[in-house]
Structure formats: structure tokens, C-alpha cells
PDB file of N, CA and C in Angstrom:
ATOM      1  N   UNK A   1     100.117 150.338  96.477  1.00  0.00           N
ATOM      2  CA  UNK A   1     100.083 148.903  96.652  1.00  0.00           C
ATOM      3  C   UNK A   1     101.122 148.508  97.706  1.00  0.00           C
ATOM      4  N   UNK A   2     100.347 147.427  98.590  1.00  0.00           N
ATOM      5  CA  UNK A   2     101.284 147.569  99.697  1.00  0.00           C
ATOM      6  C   UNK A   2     103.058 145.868  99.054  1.00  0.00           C
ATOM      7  N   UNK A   3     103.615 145.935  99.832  1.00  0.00           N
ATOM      8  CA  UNK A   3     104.627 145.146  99.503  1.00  0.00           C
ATOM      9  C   UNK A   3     104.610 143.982 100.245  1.00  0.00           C
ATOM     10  N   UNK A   4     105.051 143.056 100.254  1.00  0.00           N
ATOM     11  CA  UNK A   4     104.896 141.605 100.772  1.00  0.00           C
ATOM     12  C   UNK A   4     106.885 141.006 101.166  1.00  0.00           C
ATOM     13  N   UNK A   5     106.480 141.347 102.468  1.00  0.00           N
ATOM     14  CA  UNK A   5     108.126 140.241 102.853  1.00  0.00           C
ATOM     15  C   UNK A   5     107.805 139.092 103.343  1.00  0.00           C
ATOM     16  N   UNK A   6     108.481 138.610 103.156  1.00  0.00           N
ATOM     17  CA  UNK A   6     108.736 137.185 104.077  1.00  0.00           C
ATOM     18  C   UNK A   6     109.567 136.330 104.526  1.00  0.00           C
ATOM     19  N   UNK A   7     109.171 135.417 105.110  1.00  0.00           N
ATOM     20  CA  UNK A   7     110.288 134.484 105.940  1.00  0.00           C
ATOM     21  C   UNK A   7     109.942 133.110 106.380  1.00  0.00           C
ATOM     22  N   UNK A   8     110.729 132.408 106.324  1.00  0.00           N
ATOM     23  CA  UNK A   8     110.448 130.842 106.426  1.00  0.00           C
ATOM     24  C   UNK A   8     110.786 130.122 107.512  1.00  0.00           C
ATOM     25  N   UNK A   9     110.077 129.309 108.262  1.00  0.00           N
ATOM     26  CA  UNK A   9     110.964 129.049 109.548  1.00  0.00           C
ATOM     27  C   UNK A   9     110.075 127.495 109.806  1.00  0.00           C
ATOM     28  N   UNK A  10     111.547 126.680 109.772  1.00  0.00           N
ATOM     29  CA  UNK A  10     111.019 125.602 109.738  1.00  0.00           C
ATOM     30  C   UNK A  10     110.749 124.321 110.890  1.00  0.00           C
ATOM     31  N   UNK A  11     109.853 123.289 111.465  1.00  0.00           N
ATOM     32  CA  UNK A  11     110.036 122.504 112.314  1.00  0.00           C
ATOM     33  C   UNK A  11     110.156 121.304 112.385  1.00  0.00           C
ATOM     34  N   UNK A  12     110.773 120.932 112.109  1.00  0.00           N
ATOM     35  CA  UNK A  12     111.084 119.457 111.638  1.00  0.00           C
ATOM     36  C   UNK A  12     111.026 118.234 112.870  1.00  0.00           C
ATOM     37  N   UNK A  13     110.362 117.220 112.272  1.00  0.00           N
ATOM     38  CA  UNK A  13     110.332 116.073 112.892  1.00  0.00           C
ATOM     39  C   UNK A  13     111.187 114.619 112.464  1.00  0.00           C
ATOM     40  N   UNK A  14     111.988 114.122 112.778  1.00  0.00           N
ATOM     41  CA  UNK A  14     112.563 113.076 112.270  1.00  0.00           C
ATOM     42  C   UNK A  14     111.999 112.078 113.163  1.00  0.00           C
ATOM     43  N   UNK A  15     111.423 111.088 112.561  1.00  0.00           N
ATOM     44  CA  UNK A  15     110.888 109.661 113.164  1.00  0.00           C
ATOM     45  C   UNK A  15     111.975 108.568 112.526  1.00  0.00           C
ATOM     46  N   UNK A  16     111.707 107.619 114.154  1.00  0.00           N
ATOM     47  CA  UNK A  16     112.265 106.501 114.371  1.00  0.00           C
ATOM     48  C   UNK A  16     111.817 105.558 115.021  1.00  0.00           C
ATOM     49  N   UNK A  17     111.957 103.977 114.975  1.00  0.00           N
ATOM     50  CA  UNK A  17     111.765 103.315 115.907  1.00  0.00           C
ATOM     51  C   UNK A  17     112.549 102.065 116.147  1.00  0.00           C
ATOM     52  N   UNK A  18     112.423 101.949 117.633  1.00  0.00           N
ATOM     53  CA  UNK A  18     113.709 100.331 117.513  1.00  0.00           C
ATOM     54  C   UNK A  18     112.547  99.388 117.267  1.00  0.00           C
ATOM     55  N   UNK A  19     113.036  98.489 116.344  1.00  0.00           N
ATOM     56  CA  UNK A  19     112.591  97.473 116.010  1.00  0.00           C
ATOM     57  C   UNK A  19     113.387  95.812 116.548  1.00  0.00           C
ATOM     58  N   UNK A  20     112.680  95.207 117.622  1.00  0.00           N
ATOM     59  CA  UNK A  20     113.904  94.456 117.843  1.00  0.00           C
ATOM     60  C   UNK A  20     113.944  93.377 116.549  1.00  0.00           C
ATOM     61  N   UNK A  21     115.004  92.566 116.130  1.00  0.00           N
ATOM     62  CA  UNK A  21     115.724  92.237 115.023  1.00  0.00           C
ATOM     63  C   UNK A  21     114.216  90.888 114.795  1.00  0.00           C
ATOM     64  N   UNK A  22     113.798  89.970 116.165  1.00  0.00           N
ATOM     65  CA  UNK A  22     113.253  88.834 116.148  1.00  0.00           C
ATOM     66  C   UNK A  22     111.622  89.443 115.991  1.00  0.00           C
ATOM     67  N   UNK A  23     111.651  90.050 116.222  1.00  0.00           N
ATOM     68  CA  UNK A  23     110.174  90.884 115.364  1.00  0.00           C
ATOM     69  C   UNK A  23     109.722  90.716 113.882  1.00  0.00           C
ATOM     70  N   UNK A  24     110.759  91.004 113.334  1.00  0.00           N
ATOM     71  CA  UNK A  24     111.099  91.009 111.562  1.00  0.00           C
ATOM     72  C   UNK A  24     110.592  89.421 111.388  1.00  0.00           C
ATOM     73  N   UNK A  25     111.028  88.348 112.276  1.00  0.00           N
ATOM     74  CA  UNK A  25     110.348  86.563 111.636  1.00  0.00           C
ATOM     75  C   UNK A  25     109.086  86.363 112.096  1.00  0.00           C
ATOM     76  N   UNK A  26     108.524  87.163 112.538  1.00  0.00           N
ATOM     77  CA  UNK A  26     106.968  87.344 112.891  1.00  0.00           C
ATOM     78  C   UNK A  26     106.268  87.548 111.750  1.00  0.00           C
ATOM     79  N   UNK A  27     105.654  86.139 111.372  1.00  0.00           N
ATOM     80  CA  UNK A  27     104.431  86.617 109.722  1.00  0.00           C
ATOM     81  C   UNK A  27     103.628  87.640 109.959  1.00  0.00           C
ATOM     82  N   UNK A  28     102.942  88.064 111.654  1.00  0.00           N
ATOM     83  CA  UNK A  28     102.254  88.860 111.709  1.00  0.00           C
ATOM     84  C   UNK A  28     102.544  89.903 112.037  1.00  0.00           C
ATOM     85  N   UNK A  29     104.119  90.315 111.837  1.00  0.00           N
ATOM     86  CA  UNK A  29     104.551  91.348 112.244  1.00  0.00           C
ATOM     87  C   UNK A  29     104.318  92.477 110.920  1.00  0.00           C
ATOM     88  N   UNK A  30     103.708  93.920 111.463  1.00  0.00           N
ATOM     89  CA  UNK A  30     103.879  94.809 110.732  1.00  0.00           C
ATOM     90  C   UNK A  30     104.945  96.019 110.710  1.00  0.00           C
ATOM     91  N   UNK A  31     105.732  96.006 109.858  1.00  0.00           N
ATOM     92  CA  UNK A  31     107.117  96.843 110.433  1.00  0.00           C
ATOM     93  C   UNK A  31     106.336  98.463 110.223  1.00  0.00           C
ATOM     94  N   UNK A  32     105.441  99.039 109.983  1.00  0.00           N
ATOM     95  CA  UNK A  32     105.297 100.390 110.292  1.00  0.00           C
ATOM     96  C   UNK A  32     104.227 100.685 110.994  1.00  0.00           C
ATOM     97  N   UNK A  33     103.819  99.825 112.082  1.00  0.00           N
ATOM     98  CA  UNK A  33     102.518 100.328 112.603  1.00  0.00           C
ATOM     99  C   UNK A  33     102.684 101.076 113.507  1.00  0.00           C
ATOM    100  N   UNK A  34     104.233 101.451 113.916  1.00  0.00           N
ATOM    101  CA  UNK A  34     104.698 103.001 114.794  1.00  0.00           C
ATOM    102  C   UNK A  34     104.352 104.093 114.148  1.00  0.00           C
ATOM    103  N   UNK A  35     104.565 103.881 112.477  1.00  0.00           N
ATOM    104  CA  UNK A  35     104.944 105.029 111.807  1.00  0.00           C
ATOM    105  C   UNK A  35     103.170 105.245 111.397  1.00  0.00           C
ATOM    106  N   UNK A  36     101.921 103.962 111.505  1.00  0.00           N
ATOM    107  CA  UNK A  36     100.688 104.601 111.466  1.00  0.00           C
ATOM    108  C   UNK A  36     100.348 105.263 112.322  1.00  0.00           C
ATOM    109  N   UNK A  37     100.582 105.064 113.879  1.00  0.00           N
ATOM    110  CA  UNK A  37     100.546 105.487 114.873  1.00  0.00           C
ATOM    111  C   UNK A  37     100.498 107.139 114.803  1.00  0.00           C
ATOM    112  N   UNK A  38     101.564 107.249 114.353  1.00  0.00           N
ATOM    113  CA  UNK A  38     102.290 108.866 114.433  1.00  0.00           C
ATOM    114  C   UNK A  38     101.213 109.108 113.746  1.00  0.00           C
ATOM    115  N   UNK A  39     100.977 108.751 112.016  1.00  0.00           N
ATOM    116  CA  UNK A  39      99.826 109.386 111.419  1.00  0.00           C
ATOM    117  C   UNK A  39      98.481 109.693 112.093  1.00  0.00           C
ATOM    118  N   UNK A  40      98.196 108.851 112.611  1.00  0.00           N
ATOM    119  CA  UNK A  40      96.735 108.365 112.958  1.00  0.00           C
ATOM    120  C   UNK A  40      96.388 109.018 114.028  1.00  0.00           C
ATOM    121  N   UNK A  41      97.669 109.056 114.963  1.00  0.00           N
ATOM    122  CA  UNK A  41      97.266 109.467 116.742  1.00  0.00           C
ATOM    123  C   UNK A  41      98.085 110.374 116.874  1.00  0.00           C
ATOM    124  N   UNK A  42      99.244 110.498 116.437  1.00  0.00           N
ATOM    125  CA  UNK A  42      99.899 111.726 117.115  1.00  0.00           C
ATOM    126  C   UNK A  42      99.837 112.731 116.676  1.00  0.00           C
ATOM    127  N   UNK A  43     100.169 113.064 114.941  1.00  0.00           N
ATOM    128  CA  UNK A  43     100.321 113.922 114.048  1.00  0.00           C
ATOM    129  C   UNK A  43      99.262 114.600 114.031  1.00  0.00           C
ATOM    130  N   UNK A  44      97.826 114.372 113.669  1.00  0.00           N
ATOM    131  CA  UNK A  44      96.897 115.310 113.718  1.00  0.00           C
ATOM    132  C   UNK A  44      96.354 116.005 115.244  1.00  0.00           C
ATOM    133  N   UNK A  45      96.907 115.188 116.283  1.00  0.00           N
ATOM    134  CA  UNK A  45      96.344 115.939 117.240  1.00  0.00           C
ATOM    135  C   UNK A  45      97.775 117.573 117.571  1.00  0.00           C
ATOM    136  N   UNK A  46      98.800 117.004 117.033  1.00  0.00           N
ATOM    137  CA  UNK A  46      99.797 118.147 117.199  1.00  0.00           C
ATOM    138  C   UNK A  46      99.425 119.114 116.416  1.00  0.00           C
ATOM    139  N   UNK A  47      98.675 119.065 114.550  1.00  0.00           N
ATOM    140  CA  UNK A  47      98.343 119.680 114.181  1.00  0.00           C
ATOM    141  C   UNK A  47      97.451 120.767 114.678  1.00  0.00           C
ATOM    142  N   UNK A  48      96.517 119.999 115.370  1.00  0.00           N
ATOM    143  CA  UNK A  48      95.510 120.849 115.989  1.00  0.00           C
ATOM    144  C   UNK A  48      95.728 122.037 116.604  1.00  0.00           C
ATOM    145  N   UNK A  49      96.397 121.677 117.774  1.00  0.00           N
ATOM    146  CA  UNK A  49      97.069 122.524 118.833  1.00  0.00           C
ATOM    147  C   UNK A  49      98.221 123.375 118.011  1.00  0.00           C
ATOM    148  N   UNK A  50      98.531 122.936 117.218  1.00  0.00           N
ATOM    149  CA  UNK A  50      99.677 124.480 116.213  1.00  0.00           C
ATOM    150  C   UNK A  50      98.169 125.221 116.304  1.00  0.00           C
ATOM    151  N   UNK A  51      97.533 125.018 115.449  1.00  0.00           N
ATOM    152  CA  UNK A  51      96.219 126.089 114.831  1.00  0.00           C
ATOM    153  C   UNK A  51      95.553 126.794 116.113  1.00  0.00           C
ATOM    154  N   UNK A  52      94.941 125.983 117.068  1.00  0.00           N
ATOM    155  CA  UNK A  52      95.078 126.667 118.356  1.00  0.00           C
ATOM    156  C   UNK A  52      95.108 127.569 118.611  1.00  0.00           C
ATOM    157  N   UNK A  53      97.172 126.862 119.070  1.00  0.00           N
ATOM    158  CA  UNK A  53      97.517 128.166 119.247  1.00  0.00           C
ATOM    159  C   UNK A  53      97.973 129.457 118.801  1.00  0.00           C
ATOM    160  N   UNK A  54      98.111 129.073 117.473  1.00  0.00           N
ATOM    161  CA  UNK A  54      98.479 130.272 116.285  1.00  0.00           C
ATOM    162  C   UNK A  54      97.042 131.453 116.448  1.00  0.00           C
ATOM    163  N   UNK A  55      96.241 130.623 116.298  1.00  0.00           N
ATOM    164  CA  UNK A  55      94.741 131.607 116.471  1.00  0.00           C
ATOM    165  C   UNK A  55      94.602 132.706 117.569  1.00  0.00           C
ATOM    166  N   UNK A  56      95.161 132.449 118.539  1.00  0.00           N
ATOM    167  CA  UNK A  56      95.108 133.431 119.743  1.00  0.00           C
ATOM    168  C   UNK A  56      95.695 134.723 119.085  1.00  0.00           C
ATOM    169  N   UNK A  57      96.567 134.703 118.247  1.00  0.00           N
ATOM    170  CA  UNK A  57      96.884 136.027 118.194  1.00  0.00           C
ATOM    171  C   UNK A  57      96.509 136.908 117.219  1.00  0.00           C
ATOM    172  N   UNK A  58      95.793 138.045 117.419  1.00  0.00           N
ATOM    173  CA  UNK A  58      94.957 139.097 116.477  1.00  0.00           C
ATOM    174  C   UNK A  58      95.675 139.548 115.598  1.00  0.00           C
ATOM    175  N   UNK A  59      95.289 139.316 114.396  1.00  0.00           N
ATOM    176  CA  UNK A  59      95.683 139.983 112.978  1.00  0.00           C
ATOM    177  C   UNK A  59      96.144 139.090 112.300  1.00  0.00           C
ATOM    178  N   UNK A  60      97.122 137.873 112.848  1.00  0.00           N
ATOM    179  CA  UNK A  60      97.334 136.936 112.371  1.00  0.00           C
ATOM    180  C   UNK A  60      96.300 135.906 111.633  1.00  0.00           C
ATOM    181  N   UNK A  61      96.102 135.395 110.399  1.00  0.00           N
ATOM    182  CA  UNK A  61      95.384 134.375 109.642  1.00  0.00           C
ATOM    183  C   UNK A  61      96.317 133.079 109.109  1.00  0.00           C
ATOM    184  N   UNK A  62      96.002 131.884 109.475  1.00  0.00           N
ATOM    185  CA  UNK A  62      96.858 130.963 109.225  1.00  0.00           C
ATOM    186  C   UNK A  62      96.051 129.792 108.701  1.00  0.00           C
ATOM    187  N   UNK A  63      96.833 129.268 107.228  1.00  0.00           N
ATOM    188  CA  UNK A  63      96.127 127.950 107.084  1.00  0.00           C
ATOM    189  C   UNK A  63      97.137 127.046 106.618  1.00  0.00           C
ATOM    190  N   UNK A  64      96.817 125.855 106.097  1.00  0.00           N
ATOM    191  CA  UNK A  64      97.640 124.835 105.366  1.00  0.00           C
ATOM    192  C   UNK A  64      97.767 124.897 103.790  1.00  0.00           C
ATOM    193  N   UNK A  65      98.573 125.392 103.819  1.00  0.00           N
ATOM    194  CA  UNK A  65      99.169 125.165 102.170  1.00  0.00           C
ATOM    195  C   UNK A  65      99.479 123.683 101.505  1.00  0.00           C
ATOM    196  N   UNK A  66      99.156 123.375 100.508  1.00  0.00           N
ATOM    197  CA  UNK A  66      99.828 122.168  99.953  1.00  0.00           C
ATOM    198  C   UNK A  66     100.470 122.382  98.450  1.00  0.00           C
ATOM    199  N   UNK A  67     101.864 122.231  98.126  1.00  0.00           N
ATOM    200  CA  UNK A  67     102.904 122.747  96.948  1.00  0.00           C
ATOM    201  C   UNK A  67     103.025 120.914  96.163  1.00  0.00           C
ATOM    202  N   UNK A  68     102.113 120.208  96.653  1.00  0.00           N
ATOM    203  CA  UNK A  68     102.440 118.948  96.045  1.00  0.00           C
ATOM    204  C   UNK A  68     103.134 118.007  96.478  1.00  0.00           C
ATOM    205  N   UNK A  69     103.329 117.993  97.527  1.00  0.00           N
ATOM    206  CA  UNK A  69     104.374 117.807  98.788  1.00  0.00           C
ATOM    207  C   UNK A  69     103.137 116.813  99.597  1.00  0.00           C
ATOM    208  N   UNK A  70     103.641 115.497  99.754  1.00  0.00           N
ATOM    209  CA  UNK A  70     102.255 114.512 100.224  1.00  0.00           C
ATOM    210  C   UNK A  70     102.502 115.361 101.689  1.00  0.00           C
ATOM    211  N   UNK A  71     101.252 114.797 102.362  1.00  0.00           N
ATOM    212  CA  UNK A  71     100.811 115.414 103.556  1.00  0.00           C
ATOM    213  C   UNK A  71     101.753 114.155 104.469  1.00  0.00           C
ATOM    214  N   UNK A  72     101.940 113.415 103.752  1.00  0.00           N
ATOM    215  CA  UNK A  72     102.699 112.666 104.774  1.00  0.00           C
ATOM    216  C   UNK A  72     104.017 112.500 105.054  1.00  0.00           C
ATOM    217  N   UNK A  73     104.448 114.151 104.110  1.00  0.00           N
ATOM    218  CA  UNK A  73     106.080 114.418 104.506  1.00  0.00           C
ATOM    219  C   UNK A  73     105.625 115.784 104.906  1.00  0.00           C
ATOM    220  N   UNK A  74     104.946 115.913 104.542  1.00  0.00           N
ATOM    221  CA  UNK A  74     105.064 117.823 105.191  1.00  0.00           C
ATOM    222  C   UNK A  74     103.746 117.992 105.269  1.00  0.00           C
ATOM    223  N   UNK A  75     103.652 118.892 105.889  1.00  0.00           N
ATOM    224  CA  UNK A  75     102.244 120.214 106.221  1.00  0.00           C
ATOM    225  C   UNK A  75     103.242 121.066 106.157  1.00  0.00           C
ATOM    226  N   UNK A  76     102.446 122.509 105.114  1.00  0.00           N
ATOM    227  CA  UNK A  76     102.907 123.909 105.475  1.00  0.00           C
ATOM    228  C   UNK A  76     101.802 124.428 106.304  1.00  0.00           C
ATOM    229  N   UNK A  77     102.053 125.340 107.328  1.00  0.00           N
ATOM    230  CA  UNK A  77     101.181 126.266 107.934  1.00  0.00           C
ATOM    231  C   UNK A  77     101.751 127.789 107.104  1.00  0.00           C
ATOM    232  N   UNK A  78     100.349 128.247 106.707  1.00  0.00           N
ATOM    233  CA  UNK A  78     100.606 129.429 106.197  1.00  0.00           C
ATOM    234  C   UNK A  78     100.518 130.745 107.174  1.00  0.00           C
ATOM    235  N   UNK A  79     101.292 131.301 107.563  1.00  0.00           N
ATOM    236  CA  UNK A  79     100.455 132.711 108.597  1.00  0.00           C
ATOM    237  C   UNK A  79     100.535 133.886 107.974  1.00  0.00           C
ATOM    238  N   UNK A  80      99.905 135.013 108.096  1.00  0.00           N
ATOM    239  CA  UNK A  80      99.635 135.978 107.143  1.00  0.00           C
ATOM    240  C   UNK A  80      99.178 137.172 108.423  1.00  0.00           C
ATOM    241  N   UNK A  81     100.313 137.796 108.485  1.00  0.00           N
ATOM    242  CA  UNK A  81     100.025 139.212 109.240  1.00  0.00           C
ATOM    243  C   UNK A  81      99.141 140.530 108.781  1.00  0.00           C
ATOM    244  N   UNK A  82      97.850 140.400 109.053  1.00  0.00           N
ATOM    245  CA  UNK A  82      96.878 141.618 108.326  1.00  0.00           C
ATOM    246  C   UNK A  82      97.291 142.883 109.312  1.00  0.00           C
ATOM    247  N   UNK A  83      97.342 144.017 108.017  1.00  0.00           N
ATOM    248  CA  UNK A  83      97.583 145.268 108.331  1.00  0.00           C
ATOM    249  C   UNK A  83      98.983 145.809 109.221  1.00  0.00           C
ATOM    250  N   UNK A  84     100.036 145.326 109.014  1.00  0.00           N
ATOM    251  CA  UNK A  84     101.360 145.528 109.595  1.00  0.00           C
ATOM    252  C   UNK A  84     102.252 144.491 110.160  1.00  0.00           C
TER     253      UNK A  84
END
């Protein structure tokens, strides 16, 4: 039976945005429509391109894990080296 190592390596994103202060007395102001943005438009297209480019390389198998952890603090990418 073969043995299993591993290793964790992480990429973190910290989001922000300036909000100017006279924005906030705007009834129609929405204070996170940066932070839909990221969801909506940025985040899944970065996702993509990880998988991509993870795929190019032979032997390697990679997917998304979820530990209960909303998708909207984390994605794990799983990669899994077949045969060495």
C-alpha cells in the first residue's frame, strides 16, 4: 500500500475598497457592490484560469474541495499527483 504525503500552500486574497465617506448618505447607495463585483466578475473568472492552468500538467488531477467553509471565504483546490 502506497503512502500519502502532503503539503499545504496557501493564496490569499485580502479585499478592500475606498469608500468615499459622502457615499454612505446616498439612500441609493449600496456599500458592497465592489465586494459583488469581485464575486460575480472577478473571482470566478480567476478560478477558471487556476484550473487551466493546473491542467496542463500530466499526472496531476485537481478539483475543489469544500470542508464547510462558505465558498465565499475560501475555495480549496485539491491537486493529487498520480503515480509519483
Amino acid at each position: 500500500m502506497a503512502e500519502k504525503d502532503e503539503h499545504t500552500f496557501n493564496l490569499r486574497f485580502s479585499l478592500s475598497a475606498d469608500i468615499p465617506s459622502e457615499a454612505w448618505d446616498d439612500e441609493d447607495f449600496e456599500g458592497d457592490e465592489w465586494l459583488n463585483e469581485w464575486e460575480r466578475e472577478v473571482k470566478p473568472g480567476l478560478v477558471r484560469e487556476v484550473f487551466t492552468y493546473l491542467r496542463q500538467f500530466a499526472g496531476w488531477n485537481c478539483h475543489i474541495r469544500n470542508r464547510g467553509v462558505s465558498p465565499l471565504d475560501e475555495i480549496e483546490i485539491v491537486m493529487r499527483k498520480e503515480g509519483g
